[in-house]
N, C-alpha and C. Protein backbone atom coordinates (compact mmCIF):
# COMPACT_ATOMS: atom_id res chain seq x y z
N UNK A 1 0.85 -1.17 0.00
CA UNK A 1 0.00 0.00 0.00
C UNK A 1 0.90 1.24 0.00
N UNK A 2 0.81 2.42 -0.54
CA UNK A 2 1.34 3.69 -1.01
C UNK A 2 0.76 4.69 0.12
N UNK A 3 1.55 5.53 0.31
CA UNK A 3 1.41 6.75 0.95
C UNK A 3 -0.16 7.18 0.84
N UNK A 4 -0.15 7.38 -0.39
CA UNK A 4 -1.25 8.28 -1.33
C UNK A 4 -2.43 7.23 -0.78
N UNK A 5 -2.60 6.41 -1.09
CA UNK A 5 -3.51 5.06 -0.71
C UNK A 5 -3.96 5.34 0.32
N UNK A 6 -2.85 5.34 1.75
CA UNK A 6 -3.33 5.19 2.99
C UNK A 6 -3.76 6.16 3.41
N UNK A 7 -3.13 7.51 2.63
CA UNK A 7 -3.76 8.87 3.26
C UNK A 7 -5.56 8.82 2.85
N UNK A 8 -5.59 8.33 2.07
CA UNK A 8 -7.08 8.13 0.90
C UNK A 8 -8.05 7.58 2.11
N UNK A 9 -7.55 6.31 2.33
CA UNK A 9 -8.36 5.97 3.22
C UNK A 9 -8.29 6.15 4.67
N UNK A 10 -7.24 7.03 5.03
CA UNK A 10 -7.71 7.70 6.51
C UNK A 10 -8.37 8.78 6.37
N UNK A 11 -9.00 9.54 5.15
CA UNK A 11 -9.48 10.67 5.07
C UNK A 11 -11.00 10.11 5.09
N UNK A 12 -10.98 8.97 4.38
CA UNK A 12 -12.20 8.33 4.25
C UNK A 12 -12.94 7.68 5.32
N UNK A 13 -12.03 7.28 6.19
CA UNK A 13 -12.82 6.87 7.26
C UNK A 13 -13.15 8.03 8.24
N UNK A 14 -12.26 8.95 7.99
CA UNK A 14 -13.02 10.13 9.26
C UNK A 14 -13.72 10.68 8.62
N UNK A 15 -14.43 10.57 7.57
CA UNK A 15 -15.26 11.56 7.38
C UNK A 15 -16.76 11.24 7.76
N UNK A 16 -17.32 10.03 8.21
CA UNK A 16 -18.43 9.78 8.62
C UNK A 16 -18.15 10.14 10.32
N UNK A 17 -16.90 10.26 10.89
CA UNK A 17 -17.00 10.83 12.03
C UNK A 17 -16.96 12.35 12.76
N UNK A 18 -16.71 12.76 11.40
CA UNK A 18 -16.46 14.30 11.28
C UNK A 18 -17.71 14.97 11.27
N UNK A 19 -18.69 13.88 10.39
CA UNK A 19 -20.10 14.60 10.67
C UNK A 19 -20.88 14.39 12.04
N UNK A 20 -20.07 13.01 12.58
CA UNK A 20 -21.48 13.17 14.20
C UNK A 20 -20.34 14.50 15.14
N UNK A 21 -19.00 14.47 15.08
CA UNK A 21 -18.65 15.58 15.36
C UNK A 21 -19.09 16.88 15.71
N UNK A 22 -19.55 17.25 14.19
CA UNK A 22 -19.76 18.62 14.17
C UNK A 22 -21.28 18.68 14.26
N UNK A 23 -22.20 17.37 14.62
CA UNK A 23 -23.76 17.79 15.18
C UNK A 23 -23.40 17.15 16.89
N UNK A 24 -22.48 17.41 17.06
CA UNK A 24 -22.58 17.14 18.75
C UNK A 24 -21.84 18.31 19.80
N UNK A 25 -22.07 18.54 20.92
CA UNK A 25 -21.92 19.32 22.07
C UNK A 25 -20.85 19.13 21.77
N UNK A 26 -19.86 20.61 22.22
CA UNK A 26 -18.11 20.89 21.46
C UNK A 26 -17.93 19.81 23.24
N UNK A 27 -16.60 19.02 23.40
CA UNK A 27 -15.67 18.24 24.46
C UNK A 27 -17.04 17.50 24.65
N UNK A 28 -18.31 17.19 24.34
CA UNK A 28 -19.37 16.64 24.91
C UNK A 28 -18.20 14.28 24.93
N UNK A 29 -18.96 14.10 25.64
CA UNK A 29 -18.53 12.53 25.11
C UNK A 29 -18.46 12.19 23.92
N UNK A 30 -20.15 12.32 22.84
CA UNK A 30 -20.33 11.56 21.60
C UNK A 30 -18.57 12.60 21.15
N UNK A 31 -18.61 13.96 21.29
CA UNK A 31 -17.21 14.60 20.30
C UNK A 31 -16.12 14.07 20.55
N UNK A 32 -15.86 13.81 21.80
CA UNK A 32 -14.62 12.92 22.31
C UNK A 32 -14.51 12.29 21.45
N UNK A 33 -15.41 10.88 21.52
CA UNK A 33 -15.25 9.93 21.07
C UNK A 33 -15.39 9.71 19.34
N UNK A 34 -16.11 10.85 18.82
CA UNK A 34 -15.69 10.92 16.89
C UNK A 34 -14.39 11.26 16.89
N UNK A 35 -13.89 11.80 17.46
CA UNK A 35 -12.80 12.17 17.46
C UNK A 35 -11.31 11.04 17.72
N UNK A 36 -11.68 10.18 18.89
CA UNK A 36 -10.57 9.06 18.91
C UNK A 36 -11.19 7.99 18.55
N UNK A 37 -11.95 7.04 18.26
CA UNK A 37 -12.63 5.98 18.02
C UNK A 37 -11.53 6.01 16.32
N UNK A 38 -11.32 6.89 15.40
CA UNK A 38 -10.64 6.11 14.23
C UNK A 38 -9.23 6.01 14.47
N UNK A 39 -8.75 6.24 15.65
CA UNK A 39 -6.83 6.47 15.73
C UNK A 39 -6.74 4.73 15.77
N UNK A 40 -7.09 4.15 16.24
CA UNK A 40 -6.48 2.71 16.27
C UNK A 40 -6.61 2.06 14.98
N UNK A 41 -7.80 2.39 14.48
CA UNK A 41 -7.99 2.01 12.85
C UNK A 41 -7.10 2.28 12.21
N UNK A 42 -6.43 3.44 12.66
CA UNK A 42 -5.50 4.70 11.60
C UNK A 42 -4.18 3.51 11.64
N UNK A 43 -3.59 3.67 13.31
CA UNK A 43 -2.74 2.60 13.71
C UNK A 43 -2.27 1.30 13.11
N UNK A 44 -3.66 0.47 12.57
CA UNK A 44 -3.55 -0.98 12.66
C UNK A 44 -3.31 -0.68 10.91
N UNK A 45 -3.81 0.31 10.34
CA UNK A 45 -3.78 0.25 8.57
C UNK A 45 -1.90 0.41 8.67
N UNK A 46 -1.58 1.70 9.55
CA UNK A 46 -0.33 2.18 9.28
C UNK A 46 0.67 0.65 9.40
N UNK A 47 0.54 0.11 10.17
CA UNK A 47 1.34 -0.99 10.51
C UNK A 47 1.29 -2.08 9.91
N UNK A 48 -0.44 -2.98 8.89
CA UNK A 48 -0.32 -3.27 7.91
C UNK A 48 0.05 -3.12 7.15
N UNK A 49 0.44 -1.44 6.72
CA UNK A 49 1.06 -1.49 5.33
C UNK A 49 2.06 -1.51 5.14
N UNK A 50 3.14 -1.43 6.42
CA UNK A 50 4.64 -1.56 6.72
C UNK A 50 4.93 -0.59 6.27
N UNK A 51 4.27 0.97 6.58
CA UNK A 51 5.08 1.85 6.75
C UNK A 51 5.78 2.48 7.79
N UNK A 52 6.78 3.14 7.87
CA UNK A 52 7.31 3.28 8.99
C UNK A 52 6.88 4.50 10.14
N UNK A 53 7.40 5.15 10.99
CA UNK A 53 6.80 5.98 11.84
C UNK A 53 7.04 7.57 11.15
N UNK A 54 7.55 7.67 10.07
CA UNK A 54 7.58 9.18 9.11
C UNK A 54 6.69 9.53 8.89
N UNK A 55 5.79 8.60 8.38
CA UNK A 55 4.60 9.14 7.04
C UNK A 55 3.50 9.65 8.64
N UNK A 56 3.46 9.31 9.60
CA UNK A 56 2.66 9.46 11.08
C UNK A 56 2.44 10.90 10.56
N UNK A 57 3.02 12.32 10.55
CA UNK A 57 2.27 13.48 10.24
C UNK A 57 1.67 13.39 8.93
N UNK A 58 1.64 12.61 7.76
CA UNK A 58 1.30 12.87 7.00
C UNK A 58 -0.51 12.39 7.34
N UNK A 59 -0.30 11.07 8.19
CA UNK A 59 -1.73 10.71 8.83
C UNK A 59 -2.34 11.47 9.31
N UNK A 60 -1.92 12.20 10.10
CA UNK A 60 -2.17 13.55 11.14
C UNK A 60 -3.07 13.91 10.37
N UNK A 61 -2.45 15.00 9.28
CA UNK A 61 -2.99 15.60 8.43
C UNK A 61 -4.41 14.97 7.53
N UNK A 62 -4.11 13.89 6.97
CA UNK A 62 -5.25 13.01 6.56
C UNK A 62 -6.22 13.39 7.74
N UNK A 63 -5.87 12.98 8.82
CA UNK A 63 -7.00 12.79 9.70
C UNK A 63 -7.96 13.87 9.91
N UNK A 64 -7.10 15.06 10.17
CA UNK A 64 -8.22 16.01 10.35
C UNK A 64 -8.56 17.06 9.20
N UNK A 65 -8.11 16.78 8.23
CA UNK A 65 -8.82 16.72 6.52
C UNK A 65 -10.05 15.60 6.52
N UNK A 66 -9.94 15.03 6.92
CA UNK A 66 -11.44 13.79 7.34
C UNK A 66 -12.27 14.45 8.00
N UNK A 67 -12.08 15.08 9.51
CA UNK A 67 -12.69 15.26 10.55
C UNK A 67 -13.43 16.31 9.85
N UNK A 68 -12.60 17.24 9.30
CA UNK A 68 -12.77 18.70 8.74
C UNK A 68 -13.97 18.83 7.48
N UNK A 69 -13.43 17.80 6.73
CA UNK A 69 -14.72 17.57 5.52
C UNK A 69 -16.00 17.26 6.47
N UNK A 70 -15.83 15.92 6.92
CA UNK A 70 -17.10 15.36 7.59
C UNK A 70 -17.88 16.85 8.33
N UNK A 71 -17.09 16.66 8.29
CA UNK A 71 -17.95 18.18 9.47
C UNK A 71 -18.73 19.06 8.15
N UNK A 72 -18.24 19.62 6.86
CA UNK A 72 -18.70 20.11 6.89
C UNK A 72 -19.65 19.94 5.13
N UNK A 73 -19.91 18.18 5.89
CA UNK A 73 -21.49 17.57 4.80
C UNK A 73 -22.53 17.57 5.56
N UNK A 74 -23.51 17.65 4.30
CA UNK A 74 -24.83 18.03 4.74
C UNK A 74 -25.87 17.03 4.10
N UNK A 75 -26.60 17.06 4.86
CA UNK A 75 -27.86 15.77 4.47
C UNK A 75 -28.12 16.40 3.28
N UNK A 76 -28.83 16.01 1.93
CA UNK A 76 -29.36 16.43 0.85
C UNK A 76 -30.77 17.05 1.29
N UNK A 77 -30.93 18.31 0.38
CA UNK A 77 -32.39 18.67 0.83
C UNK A 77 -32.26 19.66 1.86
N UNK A 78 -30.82 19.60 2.91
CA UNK A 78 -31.15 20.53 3.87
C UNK A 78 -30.79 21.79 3.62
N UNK A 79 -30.59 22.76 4.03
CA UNK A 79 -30.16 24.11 3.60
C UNK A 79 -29.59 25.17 5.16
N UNK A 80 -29.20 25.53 4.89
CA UNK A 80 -28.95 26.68 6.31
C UNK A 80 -30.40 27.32 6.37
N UNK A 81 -30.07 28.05 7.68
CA UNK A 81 -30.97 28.90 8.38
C UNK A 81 -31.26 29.64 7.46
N UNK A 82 -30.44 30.61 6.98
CA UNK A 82 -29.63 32.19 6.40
C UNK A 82 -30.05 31.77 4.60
N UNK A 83 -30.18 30.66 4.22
CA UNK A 83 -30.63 30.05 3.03
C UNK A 83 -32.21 30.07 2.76
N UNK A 84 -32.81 29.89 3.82
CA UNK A 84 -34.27 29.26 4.17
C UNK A 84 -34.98 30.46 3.79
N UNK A 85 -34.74 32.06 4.07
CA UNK A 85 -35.00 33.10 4.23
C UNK A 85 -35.35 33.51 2.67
């Protein structure tokens, strides 16, 4: 597996956590926990793919490019407040 690959899919997996994220209470538990619930996932891919401990900021980054998108999708159909008007 390639750099590019693994960053792909650590972006991909935080992004369904990025959205309960950003509809939950800021330090609340559920945010805690969108927040660390994918690091071991992140972990167990990094170490499957036998990369070494370098590419670790490049995960970083993946990760909260995940968190960051997720956060900011929207159900279809919905619209802002400031839209509605």
């Amino acid at each position: 597996m390639t750099i590019n690959e693994l960053m792909l899919i650590v972006f991909l997996i935080n992004l369904p956590f990025g959205y309960i994220r950003s509809n939950s209470t800021k330090f609340s538990r559920k945010w805690i926990m969108a927040i660390h619930i994918p690091v071991p996932f992140v972990f167990l891919l990094r170490m499957i793919s036998g990369l070494n401990w370098t590419v670790i900021p490049l995960l970083i980054l993946s990760d909260i490019a995940g968190q960051f998108a997720g956060g900011k999708l929207k159900r279809p159909g919905s619209m802002n407040p400031i839209e509605k008007a």
